[in-house]
C-alpha atoms as a PDB file:
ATOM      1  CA  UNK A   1     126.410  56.527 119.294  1.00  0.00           C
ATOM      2  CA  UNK A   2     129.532  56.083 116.583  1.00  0.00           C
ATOM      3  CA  UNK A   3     129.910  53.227 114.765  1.00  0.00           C
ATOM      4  CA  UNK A   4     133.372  51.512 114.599  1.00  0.00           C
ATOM      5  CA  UNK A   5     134.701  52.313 111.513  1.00  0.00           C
ATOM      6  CA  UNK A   6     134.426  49.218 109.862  1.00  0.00           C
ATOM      7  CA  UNK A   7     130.712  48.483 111.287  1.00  0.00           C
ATOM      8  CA  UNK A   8     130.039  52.086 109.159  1.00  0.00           C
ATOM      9  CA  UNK A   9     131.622  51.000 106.043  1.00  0.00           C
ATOM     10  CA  UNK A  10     129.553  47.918 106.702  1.00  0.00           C
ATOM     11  CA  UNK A  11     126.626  49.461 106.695  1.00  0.00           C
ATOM     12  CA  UNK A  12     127.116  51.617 103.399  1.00  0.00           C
ATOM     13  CA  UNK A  13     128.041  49.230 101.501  1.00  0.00           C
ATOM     14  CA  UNK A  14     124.953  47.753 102.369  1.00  0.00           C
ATOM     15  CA  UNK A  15     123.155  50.276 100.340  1.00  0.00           C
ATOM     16  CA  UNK A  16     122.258  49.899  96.821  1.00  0.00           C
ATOM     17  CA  UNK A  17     124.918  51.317  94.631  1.00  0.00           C
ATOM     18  CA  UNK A  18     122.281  53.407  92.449  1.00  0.00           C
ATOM     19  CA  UNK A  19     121.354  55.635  95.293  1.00  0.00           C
ATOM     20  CA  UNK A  20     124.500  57.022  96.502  1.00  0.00           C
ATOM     21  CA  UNK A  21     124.876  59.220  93.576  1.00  0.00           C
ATOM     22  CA  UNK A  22     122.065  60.933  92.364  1.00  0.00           C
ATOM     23  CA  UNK A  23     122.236  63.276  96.270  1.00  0.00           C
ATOM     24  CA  UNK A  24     124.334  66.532  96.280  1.00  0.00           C
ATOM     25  CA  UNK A  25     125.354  67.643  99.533  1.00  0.00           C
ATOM     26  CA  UNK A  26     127.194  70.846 101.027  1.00  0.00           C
ATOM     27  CA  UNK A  27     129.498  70.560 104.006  1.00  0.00           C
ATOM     28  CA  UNK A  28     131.449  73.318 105.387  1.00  0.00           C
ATOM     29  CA  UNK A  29     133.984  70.953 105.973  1.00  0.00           C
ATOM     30  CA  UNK A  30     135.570  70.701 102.713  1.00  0.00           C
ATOM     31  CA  UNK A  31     138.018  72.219 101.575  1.00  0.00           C
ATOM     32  CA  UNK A  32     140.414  72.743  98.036  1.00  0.00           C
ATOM     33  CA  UNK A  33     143.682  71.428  97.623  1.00  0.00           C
ATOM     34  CA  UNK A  34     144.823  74.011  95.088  1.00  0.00           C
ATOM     35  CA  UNK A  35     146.936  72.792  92.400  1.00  0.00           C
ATOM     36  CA  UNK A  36     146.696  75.116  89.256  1.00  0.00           C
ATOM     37  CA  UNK A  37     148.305  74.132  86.058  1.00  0.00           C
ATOM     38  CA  UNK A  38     149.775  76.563  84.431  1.00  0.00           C
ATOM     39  CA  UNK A  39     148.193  75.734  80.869  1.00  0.00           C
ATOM     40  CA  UNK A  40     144.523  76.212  82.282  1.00  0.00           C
ATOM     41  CA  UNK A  41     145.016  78.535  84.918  1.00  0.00           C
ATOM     42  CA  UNK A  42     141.068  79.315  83.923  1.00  0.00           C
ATOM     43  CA  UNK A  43     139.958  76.480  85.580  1.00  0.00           C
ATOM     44  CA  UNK A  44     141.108  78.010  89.217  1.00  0.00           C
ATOM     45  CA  UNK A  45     138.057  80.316  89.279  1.00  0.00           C
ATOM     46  CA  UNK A  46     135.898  77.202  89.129  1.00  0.00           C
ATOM     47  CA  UNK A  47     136.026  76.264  92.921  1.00  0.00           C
ATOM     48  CA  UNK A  48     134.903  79.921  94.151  1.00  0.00           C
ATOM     49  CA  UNK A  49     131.702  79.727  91.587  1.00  0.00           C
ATOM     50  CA  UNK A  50     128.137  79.899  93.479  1.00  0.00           C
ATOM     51  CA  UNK A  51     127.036  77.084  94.563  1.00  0.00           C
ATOM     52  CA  UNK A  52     130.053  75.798  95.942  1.00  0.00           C
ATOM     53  CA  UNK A  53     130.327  74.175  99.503  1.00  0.00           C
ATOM     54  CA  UNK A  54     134.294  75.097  99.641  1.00  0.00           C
ATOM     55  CA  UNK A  55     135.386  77.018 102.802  1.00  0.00           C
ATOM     56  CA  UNK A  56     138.853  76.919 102.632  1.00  0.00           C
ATOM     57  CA  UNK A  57     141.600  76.008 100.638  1.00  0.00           C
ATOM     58  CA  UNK A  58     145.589  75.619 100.794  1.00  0.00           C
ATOM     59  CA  UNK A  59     148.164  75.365  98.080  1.00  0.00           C
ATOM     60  CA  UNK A  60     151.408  73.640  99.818  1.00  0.00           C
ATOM     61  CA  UNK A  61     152.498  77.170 100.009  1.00  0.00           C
ATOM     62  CA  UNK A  62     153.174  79.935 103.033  1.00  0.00           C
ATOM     63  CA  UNK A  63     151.063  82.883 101.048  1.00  0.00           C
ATOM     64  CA  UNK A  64     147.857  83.003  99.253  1.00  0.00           C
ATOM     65  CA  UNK A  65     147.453  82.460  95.681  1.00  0.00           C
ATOM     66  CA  UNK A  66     146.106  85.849  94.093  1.00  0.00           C
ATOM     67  CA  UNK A  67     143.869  84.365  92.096  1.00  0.00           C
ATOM     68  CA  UNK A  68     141.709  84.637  95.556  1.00  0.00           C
ATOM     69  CA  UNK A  69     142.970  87.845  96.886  1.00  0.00           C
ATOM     70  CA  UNK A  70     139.527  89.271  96.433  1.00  0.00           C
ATOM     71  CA  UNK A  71     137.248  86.615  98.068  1.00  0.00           C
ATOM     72  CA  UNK A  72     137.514  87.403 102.455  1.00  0.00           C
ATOM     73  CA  UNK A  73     139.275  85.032 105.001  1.00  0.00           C
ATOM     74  CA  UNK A  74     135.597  84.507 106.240  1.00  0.00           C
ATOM     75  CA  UNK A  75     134.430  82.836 103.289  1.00  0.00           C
ATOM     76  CA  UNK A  76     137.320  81.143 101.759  1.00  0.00           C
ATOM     77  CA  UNK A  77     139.973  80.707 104.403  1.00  0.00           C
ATOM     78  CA  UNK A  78     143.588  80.220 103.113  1.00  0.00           C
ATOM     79  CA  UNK A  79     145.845  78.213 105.222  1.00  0.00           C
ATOM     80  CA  UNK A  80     149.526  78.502 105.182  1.00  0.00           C
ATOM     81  CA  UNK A  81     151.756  75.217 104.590  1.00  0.00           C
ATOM     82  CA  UNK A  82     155.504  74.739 105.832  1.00  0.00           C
ATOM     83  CA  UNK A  83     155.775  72.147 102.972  1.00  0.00           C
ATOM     84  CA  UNK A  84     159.304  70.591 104.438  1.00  0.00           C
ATOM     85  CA  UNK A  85     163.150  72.035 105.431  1.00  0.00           C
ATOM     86  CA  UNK A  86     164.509  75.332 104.904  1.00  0.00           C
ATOM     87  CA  UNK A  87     168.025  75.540 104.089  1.00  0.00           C
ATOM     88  CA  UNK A  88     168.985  75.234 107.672  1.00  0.00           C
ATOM     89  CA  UNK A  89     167.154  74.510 110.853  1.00  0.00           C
ATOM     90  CA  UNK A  90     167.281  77.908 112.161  1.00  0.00           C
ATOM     91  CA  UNK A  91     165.479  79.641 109.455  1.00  0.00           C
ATOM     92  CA  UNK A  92     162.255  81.201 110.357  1.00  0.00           C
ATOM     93  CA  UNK A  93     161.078  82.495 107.107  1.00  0.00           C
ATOM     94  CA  UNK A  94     158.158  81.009 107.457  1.00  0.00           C
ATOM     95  CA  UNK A  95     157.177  82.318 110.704  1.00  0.00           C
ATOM     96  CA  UNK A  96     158.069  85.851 109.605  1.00  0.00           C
ATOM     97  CA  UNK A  97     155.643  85.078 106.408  1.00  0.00           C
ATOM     98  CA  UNK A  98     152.420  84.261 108.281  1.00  0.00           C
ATOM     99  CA  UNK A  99     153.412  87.017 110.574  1.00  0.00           C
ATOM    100  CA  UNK A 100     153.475  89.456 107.552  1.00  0.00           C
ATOM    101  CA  UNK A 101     150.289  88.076 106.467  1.00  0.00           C
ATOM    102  CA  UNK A 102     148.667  88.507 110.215  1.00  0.00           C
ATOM    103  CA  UNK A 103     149.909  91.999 110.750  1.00  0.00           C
ATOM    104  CA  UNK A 104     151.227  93.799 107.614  1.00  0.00           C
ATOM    105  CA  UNK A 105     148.094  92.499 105.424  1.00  0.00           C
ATOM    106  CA  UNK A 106     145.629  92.117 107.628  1.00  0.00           C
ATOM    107  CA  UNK A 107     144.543  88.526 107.128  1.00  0.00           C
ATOM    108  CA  UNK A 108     143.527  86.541 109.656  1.00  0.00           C
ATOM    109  CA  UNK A 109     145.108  83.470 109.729  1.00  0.00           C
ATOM    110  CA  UNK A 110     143.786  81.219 112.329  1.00  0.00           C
ATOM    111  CA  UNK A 111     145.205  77.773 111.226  1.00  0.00           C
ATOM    112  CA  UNK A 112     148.644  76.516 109.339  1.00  0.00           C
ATOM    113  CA  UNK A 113     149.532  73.020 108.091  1.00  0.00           C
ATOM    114  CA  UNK A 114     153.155  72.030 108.941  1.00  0.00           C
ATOM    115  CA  UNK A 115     155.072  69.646 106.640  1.00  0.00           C
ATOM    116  CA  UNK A 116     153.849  67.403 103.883  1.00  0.00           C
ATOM    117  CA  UNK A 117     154.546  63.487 103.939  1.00  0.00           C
ATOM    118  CA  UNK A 118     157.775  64.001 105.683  1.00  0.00           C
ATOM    119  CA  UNK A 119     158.391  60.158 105.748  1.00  0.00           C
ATOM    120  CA  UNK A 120     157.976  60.218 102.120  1.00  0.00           C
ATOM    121  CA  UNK A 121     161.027  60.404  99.305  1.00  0.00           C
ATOM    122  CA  UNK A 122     160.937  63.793  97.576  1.00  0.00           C
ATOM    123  CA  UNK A 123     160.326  61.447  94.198  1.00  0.00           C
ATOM    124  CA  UNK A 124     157.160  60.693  96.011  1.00  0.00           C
ATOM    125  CA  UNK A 125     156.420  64.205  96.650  1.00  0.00           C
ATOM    126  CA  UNK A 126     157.193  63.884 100.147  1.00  0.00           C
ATOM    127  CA  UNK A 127     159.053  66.034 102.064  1.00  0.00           C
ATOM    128  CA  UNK A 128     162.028  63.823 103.146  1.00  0.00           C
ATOM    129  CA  UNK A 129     162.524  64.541 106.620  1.00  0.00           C
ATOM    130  CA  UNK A 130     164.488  63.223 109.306  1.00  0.00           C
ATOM    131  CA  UNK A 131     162.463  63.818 113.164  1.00  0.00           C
ATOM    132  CA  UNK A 132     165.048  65.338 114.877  1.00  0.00           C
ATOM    133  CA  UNK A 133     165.485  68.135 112.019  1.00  0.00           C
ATOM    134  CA  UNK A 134     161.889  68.607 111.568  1.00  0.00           C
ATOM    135  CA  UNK A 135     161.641  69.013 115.538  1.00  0.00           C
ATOM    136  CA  UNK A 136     164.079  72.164 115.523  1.00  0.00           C
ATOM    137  CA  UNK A 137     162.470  73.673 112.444  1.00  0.00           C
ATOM    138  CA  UNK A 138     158.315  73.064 114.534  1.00  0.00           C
ATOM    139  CA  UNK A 139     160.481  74.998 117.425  1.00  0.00           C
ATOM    140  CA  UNK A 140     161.593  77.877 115.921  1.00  0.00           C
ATOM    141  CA  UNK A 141     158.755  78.083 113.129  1.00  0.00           C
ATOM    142  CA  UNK A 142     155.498  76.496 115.103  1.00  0.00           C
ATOM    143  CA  UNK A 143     155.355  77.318 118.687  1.00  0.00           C
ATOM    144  CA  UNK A 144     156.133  81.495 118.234  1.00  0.00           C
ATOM    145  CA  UNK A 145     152.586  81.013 115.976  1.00  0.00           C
ATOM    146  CA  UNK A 146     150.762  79.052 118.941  1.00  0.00           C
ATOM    147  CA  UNK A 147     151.866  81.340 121.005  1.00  0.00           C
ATOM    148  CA  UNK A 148     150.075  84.172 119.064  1.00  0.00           C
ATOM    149  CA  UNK A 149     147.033  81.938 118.815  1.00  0.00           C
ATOM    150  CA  UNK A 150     147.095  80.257 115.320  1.00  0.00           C
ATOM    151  CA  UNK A 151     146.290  77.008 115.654  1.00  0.00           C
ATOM    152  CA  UNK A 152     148.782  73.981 114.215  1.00  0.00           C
ATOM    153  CA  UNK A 153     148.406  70.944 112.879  1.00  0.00           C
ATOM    154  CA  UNK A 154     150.572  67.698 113.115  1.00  0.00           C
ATOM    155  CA  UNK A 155     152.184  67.405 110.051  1.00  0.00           C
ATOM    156  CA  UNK A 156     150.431  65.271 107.439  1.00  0.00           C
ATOM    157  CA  UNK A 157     152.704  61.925 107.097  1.00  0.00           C
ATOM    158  CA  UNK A 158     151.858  59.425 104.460  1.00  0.00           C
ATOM    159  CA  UNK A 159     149.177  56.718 104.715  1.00  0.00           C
ATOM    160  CA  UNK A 160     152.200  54.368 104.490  1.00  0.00           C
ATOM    161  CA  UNK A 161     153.528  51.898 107.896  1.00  0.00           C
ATOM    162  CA  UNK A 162     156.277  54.455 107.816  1.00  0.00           C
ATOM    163  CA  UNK A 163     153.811  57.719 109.292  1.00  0.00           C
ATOM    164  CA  UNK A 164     152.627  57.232 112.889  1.00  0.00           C
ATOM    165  CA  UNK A 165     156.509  55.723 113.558  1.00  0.00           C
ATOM    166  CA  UNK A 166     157.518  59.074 111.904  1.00  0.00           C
ATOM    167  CA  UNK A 167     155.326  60.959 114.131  1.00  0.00           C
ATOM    168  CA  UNK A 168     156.148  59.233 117.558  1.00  0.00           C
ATOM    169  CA  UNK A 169     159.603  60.207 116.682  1.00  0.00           C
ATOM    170  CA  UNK A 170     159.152  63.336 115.794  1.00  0.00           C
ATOM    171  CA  UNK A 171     156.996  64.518 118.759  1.00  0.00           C
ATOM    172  CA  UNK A 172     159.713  62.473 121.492  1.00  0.00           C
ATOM    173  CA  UNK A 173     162.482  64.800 119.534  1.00  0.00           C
ATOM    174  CA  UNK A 174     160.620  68.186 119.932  1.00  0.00           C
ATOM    175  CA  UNK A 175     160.188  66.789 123.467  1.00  0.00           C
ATOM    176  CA  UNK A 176     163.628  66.782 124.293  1.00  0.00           C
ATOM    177  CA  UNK A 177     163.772  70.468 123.003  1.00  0.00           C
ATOM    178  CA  UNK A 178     161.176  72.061 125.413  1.00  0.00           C
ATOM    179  CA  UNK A 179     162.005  70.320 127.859  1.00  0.00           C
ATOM    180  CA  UNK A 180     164.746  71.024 131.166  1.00  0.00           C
ATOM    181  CA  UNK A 181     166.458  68.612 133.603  1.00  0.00           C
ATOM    182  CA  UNK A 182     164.136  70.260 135.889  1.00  0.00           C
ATOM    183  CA  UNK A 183     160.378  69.750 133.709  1.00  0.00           C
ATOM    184  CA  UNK A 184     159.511  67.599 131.422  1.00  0.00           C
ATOM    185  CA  UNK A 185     157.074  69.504 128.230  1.00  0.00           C
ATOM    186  CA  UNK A 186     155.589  67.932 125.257  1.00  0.00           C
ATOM    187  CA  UNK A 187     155.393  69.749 122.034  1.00  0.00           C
ATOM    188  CA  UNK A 188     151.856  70.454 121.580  1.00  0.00           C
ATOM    189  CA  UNK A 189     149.399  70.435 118.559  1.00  0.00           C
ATOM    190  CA  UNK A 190     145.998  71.276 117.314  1.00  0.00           C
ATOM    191  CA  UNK A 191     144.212  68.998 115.122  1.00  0.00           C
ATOM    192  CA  UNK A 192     146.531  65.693 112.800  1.00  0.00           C
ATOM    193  CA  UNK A 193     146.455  65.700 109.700  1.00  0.00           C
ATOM    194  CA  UNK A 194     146.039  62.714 107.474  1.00  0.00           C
ATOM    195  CA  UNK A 195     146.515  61.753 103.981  1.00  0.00           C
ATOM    196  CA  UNK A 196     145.050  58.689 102.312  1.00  0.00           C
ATOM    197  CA  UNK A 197     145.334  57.108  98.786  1.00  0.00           C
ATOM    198  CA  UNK A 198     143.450  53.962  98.500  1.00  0.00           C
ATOM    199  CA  UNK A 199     139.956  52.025  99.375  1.00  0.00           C
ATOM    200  CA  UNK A 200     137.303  53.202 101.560  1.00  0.00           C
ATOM    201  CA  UNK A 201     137.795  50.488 104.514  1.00  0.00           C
ATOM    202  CA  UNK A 202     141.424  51.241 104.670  1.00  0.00           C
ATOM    203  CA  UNK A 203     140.765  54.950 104.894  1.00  0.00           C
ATOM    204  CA  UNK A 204     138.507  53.978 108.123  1.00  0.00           C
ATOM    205  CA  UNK A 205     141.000  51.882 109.299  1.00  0.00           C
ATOM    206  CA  UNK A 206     143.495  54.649 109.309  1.00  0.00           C
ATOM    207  CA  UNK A 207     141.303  57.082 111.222  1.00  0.00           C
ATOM    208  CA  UNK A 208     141.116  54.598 113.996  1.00  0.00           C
ATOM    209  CA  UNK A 209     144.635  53.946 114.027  1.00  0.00           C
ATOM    210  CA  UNK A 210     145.188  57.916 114.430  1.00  0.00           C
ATOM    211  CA  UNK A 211     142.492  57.928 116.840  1.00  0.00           C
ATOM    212  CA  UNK A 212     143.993  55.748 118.911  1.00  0.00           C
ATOM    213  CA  UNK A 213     147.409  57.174 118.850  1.00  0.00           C
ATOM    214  CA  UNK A 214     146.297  61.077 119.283  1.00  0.00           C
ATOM    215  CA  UNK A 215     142.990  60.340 121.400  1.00  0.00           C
ATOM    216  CA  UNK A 216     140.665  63.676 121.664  1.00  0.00           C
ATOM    217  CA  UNK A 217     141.931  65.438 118.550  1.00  0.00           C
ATOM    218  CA  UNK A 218     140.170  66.793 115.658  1.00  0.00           C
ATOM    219  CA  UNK A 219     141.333  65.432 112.333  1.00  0.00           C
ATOM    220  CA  UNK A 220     142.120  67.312 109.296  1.00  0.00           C
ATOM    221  CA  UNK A 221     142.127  64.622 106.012  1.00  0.00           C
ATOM    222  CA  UNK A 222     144.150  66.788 103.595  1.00  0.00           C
ATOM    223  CA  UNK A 223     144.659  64.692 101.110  1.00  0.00           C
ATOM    224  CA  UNK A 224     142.698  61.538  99.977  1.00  0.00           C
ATOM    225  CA  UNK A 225     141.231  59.886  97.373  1.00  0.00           C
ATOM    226  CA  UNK A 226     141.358  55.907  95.594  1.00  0.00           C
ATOM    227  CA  UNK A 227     143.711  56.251  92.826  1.00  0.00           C
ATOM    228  CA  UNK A 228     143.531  54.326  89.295  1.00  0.00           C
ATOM    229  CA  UNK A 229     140.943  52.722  89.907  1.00  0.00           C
ATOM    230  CA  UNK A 230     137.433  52.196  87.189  1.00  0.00           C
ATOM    231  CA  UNK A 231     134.856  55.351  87.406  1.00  0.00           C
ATOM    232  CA  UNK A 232     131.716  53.189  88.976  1.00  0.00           C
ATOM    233  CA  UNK A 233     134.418  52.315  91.603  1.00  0.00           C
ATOM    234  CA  UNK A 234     135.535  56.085  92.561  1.00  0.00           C
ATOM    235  CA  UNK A 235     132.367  57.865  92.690  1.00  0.00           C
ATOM    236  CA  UNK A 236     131.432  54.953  95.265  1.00  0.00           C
ATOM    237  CA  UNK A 237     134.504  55.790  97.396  1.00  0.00           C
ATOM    238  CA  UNK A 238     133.871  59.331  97.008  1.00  0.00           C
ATOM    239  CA  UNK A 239     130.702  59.520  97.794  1.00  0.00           C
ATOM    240  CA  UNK A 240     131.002  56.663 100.765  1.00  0.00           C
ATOM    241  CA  UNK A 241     133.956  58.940 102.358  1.00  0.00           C
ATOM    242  CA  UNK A 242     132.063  61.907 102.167  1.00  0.00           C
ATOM    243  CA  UNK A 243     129.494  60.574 103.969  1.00  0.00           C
ATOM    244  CA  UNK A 244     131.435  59.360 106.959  1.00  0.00           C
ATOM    245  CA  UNK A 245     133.415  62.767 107.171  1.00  0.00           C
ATOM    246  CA  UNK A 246     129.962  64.662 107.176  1.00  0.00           C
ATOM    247  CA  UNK A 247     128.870  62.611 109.883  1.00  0.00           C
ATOM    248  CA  UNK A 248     132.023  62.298 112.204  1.00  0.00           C
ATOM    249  CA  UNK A 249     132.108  65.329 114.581  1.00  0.00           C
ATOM    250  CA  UNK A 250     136.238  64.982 115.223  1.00  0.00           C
ATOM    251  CA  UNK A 251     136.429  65.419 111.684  1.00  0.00           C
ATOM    252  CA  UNK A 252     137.164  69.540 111.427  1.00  0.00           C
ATOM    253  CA  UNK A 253     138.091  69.589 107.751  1.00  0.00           C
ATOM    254  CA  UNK A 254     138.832  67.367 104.458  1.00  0.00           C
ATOM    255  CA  UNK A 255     140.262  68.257 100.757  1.00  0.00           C
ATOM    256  CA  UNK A 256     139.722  65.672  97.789  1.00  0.00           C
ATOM    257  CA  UNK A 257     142.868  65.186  96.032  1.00  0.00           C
ATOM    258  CA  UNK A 258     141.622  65.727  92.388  1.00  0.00           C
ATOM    259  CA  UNK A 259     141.066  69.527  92.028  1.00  0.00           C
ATOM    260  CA  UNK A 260     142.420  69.346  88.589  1.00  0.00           C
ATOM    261  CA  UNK A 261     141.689  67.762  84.705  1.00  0.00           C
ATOM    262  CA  UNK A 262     141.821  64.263  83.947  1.00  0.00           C
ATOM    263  CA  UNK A 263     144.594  64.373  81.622  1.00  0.00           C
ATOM    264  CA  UNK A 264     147.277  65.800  83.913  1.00  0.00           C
ATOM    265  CA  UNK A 265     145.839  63.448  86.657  1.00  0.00           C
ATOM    266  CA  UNK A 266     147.934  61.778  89.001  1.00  0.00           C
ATOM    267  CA  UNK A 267     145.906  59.479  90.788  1.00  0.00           C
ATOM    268  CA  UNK A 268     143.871  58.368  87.705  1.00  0.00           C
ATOM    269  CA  UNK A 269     141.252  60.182  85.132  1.00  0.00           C
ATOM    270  CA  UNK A 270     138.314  58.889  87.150  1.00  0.00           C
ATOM    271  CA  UNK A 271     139.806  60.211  90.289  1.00  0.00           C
ATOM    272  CA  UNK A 272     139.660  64.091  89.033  1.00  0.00           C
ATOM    273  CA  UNK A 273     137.206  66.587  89.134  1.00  0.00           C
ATOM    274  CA  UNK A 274     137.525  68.553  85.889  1.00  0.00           C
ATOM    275  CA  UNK A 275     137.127  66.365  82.843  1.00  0.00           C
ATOM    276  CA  UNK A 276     139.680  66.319  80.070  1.00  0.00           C
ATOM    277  CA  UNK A 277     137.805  69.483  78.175  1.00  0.00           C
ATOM    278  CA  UNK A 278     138.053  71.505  81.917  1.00  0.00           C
ATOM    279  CA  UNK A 279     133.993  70.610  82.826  1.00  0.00           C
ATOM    280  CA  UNK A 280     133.165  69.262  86.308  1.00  0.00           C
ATOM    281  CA  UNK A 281     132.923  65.098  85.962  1.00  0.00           C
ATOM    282  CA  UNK A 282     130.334  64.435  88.495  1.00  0.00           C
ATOM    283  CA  UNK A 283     132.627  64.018  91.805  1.00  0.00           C
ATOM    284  CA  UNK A 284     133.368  67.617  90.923  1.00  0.00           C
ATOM    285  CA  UNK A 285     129.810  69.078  90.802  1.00  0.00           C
ATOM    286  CA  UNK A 286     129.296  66.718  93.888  1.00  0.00           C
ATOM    287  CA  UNK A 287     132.395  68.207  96.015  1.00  0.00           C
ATOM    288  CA  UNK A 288     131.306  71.531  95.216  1.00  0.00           C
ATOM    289  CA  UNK A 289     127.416  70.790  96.726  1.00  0.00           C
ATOM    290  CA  UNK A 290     125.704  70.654  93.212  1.00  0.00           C
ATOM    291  CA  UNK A 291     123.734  67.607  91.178  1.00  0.00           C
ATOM    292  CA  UNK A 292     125.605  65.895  88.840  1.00  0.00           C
ATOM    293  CA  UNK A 293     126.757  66.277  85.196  1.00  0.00           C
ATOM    294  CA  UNK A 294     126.901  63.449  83.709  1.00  0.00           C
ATOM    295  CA  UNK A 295     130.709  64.414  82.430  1.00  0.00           C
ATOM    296  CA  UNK A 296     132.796  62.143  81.878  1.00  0.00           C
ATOM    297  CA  UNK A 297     136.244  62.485  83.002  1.00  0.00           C
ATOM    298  CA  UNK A 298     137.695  61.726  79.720  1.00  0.00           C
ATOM    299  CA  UNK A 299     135.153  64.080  77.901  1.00  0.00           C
ATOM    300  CA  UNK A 300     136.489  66.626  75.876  1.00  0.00           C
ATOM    301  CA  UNK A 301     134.709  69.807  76.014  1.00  0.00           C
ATOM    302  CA  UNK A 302     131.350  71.024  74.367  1.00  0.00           C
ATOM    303  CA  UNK A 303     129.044  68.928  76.105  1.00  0.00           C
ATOM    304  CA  UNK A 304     127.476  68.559  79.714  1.00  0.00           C
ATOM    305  CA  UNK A 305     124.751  66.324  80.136  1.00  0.00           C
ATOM    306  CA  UNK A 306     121.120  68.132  80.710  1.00  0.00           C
ATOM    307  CA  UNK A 307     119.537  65.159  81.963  1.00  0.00           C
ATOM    308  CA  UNK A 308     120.328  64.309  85.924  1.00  0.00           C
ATOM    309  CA  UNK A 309     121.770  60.927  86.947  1.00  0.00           C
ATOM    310  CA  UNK A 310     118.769  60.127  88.743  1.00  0.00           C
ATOM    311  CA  UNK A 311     116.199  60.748  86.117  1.00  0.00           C
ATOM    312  CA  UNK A 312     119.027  58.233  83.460  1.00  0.00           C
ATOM    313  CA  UNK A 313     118.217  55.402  85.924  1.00  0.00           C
ATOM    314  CA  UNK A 314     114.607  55.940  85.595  1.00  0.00           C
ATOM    315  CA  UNK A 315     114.939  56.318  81.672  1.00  0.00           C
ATOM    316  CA  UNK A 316     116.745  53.583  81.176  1.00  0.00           C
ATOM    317  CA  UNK A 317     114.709  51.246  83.447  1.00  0.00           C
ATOM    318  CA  UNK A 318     111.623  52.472  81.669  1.00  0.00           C
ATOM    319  CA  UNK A 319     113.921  51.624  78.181  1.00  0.00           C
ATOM    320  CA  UNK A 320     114.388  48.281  79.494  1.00  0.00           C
ATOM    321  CA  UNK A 321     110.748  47.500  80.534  1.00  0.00           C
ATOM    322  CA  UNK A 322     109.701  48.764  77.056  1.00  0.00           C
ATOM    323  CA  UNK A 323     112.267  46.561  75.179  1.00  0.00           C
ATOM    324  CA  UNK A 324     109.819  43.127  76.376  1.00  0.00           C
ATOM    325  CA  UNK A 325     106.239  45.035  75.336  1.00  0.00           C
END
């Protein structure tokens, strides 16, 4: 049976706050959102290292970063992205791209994301789309790649009021397109894609309202995390979304948001993976399937912690204890 959303974030966070930590997990479900910096282009290697529980990664992009070329499609799947507009509707560069990847390099490419926040403002990082333009370009771009069997997903609006709107419109304009006086077609699609930046029972909330819109599709959460927000208070998020994703079968993939060092963070220093010195903070080494650190995400580098979080709650309970002998 699957809990309701909000009975599930009910129940965990029912459970002490202690034990949600000190367990490392592997999915095959998560992915990377590759964002390199060019400064500590070092750090990309980081997310291929054994043990890691990534399968797959994208990079906003239409080819594969090289710093991957040697790693197979089987174990570290690259996905293509049609970030937002080409310079006019009836470009199919990208098309001819994944095709060039498919046939002239041999990879298989069996899934592509379509365009990024496209309700959003480009200040935003979105994508800036209207739905009747991004309809044309899903025509000419989308459907040639369905029709070769690569699978596509909705594209990934913002967790804003502004995104399902976006998306009714959007899929009522490609509509028109397909479609004759004589039949009526829908545009169709693989999996949505969702982005989310803030607490955990909003993130469920989301998923329900996506659920309800695009019944019997998979979901891809490409982007998500809880932004600025104290350390205690992310790894709780982190951990409590991870959880739920692991255990929701019409989940098919997810991507943590924070694939990159604290300093140069945008959603926060606690929200990153890589500390300030380029270590894994503990939502790192978690993410990848490992124990913790005990980095901080402001921690310069030089030191990783030996001891595992578990055993510190013991210590210091022990400390405690021995304070009153």
């Amino acid at each position: 049976m699957l809990l309701h959303p909000a009975a599930f974030a009910a129940l965990l966070a029912a459970v002490p706050s202690f034990i949600a930590p000190v367990a490392a997990t592997s999915s095959p479900k998560r992915g990377l959102v590759f964002t390199p910096n060019k400064t500590t282009r070092a750090d990309d290697t980081i997310w291929v290292k054994k043990p890691t529980s990534l399968t797959w990664y994208y990079n906003y992009k239409p080819t594969p970063d090289s710093t991957y070329d040697g790693i197979p499609q089987s174990e570290f799947e690259f996905v293509p992205m049609m970030w937002g507009a080409p310079s006019t509707a009836g470009d199919t560069s990208f098309l001819t791209t994944v095709k060039g990847l498919i046939k002239d390099k041999g990879i298989n490419i069996t899934n592509v994301l379509s365009f990024n926040e496209p309700d959003g403002p480009f200040v935003y990082g979105g994508s800036s789309m209207e739905p009747s333009a991004a309809a044309q370009i899903w025509v000419n771009n989308m459907i040639p790649l369905q029709d070769m069997g690569v699978r596509v997903g909705l594209p990934a609006c913002t967790g804003g009021s502004t995104g399902l709107p976006w998306l009714q419109n959007f899929l009522s304009e490609c509509s028109k397109l397909v479609s004759t006086d004589d039949e009526k077609k829908n545009c169709t699609y693989d999996f949505v894609t969702i982005h989310w930046y803030g607490n955990f029972e909003g993130l469920a909330s989301h998923m329900g309202q996506y659920s309800a819109a695009f019944p019997n599709k998979t979901m891809w959460i490409t982007e998500y995390n809880l932004n600025n927000q104290d350390l205690k208070t992310t790894q709780s998020f982190y951990n409590m979304s991870a959880e739920y994703f692991d255990r929701l079968d019409f989940v098919e993939r997810y991507s943590l948001f924070g694939a990159f060092r604290s300093d140069v963070s945008n959603v926060g220093p606690n929200g990153a993976m890589l500390s300030a010195g380029g270590n894994l903070t503990d939502i790192g080494a978690w993410y990848l399937g490992r124990q913790a650190t005990g980095v901080l995400p402001t921690q310069g580098s030089g030191f990783r912690s030996v001891v595992p979080q578990a055993s510190m709650v013991v210590l210091s309970a022990a400390f405690a204890v021995a304070m009153f002998l």
